[in-house]
Protein backbone atom coordinates (compact mmCIF):
# COMPACT_ATOMS: atom_id res chain seq x y z
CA UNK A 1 -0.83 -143.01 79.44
CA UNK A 2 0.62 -139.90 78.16
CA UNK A 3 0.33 -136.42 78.91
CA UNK A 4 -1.33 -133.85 77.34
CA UNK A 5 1.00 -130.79 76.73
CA UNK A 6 -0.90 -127.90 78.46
CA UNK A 7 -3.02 -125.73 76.87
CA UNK A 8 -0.82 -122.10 76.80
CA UNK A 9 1.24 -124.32 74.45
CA UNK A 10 -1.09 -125.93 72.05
CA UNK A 11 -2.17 -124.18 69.04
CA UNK A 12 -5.36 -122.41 68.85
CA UNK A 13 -7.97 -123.84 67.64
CA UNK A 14 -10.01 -121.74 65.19
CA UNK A 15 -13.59 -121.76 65.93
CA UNK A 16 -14.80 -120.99 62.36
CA UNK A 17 -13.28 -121.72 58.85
CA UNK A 18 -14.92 -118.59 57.25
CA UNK A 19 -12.96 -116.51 58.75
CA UNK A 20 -9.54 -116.61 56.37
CA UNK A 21 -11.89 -116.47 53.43
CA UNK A 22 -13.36 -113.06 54.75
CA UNK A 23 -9.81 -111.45 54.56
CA UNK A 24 -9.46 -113.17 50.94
CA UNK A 25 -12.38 -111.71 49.79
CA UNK A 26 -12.04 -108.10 51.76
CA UNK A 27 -8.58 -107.65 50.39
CA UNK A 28 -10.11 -109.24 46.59
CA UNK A 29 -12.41 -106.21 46.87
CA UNK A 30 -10.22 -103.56 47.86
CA UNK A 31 -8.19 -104.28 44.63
CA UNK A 32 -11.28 -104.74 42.45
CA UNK A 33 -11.80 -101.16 43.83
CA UNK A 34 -8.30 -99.86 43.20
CA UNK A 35 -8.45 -101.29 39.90
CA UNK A 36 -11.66 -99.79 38.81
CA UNK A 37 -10.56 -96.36 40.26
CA UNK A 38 -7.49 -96.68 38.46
CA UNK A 39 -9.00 -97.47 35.07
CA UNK A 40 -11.64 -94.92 35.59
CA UNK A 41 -9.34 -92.19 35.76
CA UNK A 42 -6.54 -93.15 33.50
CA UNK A 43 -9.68 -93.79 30.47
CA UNK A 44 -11.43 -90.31 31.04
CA UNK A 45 -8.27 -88.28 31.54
CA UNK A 46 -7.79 -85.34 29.00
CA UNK A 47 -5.36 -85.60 26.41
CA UNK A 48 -3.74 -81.99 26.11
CA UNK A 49 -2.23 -81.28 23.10
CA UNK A 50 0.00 -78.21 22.84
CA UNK A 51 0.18 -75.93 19.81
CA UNK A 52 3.52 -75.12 18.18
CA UNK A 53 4.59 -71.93 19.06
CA UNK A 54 3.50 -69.18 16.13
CA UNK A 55 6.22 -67.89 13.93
CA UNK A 56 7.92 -64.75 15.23
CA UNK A 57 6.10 -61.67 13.09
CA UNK A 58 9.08 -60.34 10.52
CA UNK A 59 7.85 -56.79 11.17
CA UNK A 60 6.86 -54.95 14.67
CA UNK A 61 3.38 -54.59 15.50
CA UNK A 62 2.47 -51.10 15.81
CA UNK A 63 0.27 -50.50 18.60
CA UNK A 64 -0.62 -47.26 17.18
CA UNK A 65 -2.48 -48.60 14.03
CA UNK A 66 -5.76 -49.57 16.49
CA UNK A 67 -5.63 -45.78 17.80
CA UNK A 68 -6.66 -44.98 14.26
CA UNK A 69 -10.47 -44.32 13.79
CA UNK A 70 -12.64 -45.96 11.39
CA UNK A 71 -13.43 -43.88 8.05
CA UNK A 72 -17.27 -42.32 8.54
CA UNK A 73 -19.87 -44.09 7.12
CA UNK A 74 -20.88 -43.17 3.46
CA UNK A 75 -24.06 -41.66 3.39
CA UNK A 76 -26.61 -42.23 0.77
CA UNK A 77 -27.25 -38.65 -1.38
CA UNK A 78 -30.31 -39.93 -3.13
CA UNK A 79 -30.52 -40.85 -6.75
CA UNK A 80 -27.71 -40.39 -9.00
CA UNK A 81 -28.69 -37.78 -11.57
CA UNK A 82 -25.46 -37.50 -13.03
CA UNK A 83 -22.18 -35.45 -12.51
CA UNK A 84 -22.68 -32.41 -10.59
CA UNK A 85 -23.47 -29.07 -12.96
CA UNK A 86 -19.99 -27.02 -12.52
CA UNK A 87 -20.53 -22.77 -12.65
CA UNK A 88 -16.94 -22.97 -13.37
CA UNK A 89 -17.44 -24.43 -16.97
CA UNK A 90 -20.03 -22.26 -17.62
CA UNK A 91 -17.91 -18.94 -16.66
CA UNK A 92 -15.34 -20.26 -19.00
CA UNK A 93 -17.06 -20.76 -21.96
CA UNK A 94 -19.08 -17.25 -21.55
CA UNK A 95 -14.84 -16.25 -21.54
CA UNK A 96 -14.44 -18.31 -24.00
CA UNK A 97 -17.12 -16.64 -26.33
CA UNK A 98 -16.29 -13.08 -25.35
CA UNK A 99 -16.09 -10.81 -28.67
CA UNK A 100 -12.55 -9.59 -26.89
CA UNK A 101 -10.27 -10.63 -24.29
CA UNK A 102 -8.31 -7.30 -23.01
CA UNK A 103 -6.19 -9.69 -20.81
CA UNK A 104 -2.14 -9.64 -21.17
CA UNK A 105 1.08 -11.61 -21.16
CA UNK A 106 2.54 -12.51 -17.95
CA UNK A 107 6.29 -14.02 -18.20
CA UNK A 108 5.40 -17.30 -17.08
CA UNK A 109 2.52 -17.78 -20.03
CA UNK A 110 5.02 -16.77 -22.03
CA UNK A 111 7.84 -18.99 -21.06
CA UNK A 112 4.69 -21.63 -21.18
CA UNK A 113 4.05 -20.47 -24.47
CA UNK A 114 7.51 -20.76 -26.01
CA UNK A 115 7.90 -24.01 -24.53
CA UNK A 116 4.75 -25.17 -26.09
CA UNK A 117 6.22 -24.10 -29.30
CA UNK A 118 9.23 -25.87 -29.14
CA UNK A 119 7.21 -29.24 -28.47
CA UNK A 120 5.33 -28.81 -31.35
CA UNK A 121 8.70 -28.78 -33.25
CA UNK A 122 8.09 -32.81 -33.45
CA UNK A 123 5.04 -32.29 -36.00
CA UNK A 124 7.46 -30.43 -38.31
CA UNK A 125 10.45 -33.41 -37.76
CA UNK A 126 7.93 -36.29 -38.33
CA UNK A 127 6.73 -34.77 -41.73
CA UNK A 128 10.46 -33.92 -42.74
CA UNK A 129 10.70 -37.76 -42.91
CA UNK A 130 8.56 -37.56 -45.98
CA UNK A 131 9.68 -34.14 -47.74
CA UNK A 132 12.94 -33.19 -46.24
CA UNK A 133 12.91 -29.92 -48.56
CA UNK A 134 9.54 -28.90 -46.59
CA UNK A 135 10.00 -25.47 -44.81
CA UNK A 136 8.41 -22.04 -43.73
CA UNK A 137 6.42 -20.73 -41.20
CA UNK A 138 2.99 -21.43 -38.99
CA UNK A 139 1.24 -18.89 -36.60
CA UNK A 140 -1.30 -20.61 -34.17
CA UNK A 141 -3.90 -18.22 -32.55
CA UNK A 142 -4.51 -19.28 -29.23
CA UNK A 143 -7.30 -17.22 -27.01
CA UNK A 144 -6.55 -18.48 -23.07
CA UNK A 145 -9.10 -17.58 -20.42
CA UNK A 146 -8.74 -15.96 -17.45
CA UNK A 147 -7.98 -19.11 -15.06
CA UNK A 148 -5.52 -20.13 -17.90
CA UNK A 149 -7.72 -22.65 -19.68
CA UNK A 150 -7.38 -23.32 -23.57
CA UNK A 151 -10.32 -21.83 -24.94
CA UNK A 152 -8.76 -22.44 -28.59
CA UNK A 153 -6.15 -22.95 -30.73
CA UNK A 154 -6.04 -23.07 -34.67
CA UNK A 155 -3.32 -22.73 -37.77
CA UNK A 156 -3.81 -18.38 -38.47
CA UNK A 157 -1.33 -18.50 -41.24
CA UNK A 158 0.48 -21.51 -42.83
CA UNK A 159 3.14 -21.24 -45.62
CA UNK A 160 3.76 -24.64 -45.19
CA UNK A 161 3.13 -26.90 -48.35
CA UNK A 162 1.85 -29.78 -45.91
CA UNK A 163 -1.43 -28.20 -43.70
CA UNK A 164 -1.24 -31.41 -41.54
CA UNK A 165 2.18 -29.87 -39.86
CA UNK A 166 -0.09 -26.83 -38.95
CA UNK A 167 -2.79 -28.45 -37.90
CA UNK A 168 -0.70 -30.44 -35.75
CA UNK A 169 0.91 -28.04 -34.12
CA UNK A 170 -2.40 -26.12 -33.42
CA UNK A 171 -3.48 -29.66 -31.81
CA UNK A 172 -0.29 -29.67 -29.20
CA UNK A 173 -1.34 -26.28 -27.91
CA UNK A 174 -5.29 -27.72 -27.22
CA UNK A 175 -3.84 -30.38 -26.10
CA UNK A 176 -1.67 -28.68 -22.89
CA UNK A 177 -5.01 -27.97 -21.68
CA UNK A 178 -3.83 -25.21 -19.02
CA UNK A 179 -1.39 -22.25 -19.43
CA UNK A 180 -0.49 -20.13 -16.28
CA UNK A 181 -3.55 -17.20 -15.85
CA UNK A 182 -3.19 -13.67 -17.96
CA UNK A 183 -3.22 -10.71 -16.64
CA UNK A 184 -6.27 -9.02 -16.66
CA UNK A 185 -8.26 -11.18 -18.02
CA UNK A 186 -8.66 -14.01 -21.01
CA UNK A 187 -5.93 -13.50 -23.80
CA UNK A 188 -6.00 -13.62 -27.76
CA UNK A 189 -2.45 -14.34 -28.71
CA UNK A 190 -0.75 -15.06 -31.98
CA UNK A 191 2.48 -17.65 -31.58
CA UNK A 192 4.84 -17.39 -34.82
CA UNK A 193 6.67 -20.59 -35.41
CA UNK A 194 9.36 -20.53 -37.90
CA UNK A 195 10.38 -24.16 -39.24
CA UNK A 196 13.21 -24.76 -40.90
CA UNK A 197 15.10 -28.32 -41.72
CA UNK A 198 18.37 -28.48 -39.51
CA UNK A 199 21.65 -28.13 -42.00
C-alpha cells in the first residue's frame, strides 16, 4: 500500500464553503457603499457660477458725494391762497401815482437812458422800409420810481407823420422794465429823440 504524505504537507481542508462567499459579499458591499457615497455627493454638489467682472467705472467715484446731506423735508404751509401779497408793489404804484417826483438824474440812468434811445432807433429803421422820406422828432416822457422801476412811458410830442414809430419807441422804454435808481426819489423825465434817414 502507499503512503499517505503527512499532514504539515497536505492542503488544508476548509471546514465551511461559506466562508469565500462572505468576503465576496463584504467587499460587494463596501463598493455598493463607495458607490452610493460617491453618487451622493457628486449629485448634490453646488454648481458655482462666477459673475463676469463689472466694467471699470469711466469716471472716479467721489467719496465725498455721500458726505453730502439730504435736502430738508418740504413742509406743508396750508392751503394755497395764491401768490404772496408784495408791500413792494404797492409802494411803487403809490410812487407811481405821486402828483410829483422831485427825484434826479444820476449818470448811470442817464447812460441807461441814452442807450435805451438808441435801441429804439430800430422802430424808426423798420418804418423807413415803407416811407424812406419819413423824418423828425419824438419825445417819450418816462416817470421812473425810486427803486428804478418803469412807472410809464408814452409819445409827449411826435412830428412824425407815422404815430406807430412813436408809439413804438414809447413801448421799448416800458419794455426795459428797470433803469438804475434816481436820486432822491422817483423821476419825470422827457427823452428827445431826433430821427433822421441815414444819407
Amino acid at each position: 500500500m502507499s503512503e499517505s504524505p503527512p499532514s504539515s504537507l497536505r492542503p488544508p481542508v476548509e471546514s465551511g464553503g461559506s466562508s469565500k462567499y462572505v468576503a465576496v459579499v463584504a467587499l460587494l458591499a463596501v463598493g455598493l457603499v463607495g458607490l452610493v457615497v460617491w453618487k451622493h455627493f457628486s449629485a448634490d454638489a453646488p454648481v458655482v457660477v462666477v459673475p463676469p467682472p463689472a466694467p471699470a467705472l469711466s469716471a472716479p467715484i467721489n467719496p465725498r458725494e455721500d458726505d453730502v446731506p439730504p435736502p430738508p423735508p418740504i413742509e406743508d404751509s396750508g392751503p394755497d391762497t395764491g401768490p404772496p401779497k408784495s408791500t413792494v408793489a404797492s409802494t411803487s404804484a403809490a410812487v407811481c401815482d405821486a402828483k410829483t417826483c422831485p427825484g434826479s438824474m444820476t449818470s448811470d440812468l442817464e447812460s441807461a437812458l441814452a442807450f435805451r434811445a438808441k435801441t429804439a432807433h430800430k422802430c424808426y429803421d423798420d418804418a423807413l422800409g415803407q416811407d424812406s422820406t419819413l423824418h423828425g422828432s419824438v419825445k417819450i416822457s418816462v416817470r421812473i420810481a425810486s427803486n428804478g422801476n418803469i412807472c410809464s412811458a408814452n409819445p409827449s410830442s411826435n412830428d412824425l407823420a407815422n404815430p406807430n414809430v412813436a408809439n413804438c419807441i414809447a413801448n421799448r422804454f416800458r419794455q426795459a422794465g428797470h433803469f438804475p435808481a434816481p436820486s432822491g426819489g422817483c423821476l419825470d423825465v422827457n427823452i428827445p429823440i431826433s430821427l433822421m434817414p441815414p444819407h
